[in-house]
Protein backbone atom coordinates (compact mmCIF):
# COMPACT_ATOMS: atom_id res chain seq x y z
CA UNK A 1 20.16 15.15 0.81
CA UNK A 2 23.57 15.47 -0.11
CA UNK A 3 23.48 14.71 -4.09
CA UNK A 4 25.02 15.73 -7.11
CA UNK A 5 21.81 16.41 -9.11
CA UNK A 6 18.40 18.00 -8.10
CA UNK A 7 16.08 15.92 -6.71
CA UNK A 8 12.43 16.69 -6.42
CA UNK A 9 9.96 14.84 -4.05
CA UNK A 10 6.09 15.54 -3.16
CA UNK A 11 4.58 14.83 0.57
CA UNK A 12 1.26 14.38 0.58
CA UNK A 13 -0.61 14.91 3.85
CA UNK A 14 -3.92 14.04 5.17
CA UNK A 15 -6.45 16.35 7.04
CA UNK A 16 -5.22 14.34 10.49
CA UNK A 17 -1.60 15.90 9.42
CA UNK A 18 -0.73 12.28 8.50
CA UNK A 19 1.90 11.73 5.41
CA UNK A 20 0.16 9.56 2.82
CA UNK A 21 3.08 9.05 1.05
CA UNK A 22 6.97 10.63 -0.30
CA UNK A 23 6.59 10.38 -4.30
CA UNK A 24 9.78 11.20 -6.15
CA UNK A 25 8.92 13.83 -8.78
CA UNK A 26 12.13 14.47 -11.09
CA UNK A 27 15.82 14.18 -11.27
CA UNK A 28 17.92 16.79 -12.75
CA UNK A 29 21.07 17.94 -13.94
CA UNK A 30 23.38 19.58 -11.61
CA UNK A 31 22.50 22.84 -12.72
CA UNK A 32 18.36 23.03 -13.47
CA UNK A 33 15.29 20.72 -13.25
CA UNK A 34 12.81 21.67 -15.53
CA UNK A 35 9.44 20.41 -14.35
CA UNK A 36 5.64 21.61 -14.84
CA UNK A 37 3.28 22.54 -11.77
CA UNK A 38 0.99 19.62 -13.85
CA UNK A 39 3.52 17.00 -13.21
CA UNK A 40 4.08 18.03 -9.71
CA UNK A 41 0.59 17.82 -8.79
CA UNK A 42 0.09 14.83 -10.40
CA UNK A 43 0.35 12.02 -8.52
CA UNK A 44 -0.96 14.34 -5.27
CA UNK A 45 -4.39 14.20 -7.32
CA UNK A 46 -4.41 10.90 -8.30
CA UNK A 47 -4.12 9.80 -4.48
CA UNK A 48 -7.02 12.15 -3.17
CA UNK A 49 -4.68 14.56 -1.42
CA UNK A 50 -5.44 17.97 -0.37
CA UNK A 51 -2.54 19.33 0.76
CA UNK A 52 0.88 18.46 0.49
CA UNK A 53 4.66 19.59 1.32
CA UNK A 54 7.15 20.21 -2.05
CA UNK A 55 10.78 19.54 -1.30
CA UNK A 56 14.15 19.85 -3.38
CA UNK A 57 17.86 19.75 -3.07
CA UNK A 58 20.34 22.43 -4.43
CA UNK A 59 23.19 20.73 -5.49
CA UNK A 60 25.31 24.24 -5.57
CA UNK A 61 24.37 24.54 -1.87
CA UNK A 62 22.29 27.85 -2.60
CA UNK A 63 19.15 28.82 -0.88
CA UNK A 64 17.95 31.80 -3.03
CA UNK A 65 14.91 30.19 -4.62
CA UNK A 66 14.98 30.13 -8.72
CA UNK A 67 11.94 31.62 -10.32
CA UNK A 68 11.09 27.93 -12.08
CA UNK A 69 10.77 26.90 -7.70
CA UNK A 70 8.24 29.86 -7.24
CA UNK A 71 6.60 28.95 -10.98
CA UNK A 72 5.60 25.48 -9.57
CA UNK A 73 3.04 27.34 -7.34
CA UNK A 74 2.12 30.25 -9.32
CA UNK A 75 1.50 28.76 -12.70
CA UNK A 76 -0.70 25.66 -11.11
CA UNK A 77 -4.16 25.34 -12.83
CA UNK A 78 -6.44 27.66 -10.51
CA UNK A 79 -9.09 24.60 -11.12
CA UNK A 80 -6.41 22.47 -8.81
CA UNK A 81 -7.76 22.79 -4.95
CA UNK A 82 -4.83 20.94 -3.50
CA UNK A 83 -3.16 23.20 -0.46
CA UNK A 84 0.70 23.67 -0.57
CA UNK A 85 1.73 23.69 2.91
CA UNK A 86 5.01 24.16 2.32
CA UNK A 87 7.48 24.42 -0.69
CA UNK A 88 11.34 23.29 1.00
CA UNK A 89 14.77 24.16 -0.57
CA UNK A 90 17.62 21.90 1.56
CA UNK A 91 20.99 22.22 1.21
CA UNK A 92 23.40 19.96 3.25
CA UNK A 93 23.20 22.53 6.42
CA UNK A 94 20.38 24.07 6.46
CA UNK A 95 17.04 24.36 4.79
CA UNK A 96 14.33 27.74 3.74
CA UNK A 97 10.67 27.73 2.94
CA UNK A 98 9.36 29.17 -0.16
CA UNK A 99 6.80 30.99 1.31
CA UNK A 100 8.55 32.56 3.55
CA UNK A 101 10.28 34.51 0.84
């Protein structure tokens, strides 16, 4: 995932554990990507998912998770019942989970 700009992608994942499908989400600048927990869980409703993995790149190589990364779970819709299994921030080395921080 070695890019230039942000790029965000949604896994969905079936209660067998089976991916559904990758969906790219947004592409941003080098420095943000602006996107609302609607848009994320967008197409994850729209395909009859439950549960799903969120993943982005950080272009600047940086692991510490910005508070828009920890918005796109907090500020969902509480009416949404769609289980995020894990949120992923991947640099070129290495990777962290969201919710293990």
């Amino acid at each position: 995932m070695a890019q230039a700009r942000e790029h965000r992608y949604s896994i969905s994942i079936n209660q067998a554990s089976n991916t559904l499908y990758i969906e790219f989400i947004t592409l941003g600048s080098h420095k943000s990507n602006n996107v609302e927990p609607l848009n994320v869980f967008r197409i994850t409703i729209m395909k009859y998912s439950l549960c799903g993995i969120l993943v982005h790149n950080d272009p600047a190589e940086s692991l510490i998770p910005y508070k828009t990364d920890k918005d796109i779970i907090d500020l969902s819709p509480p009416i949404l019942i769609i289980e995020v299994i894990a949120h992923l921030i991947m640099t070129t080395k290495t990777y962290i989970s969201l919710h293990n921080t």
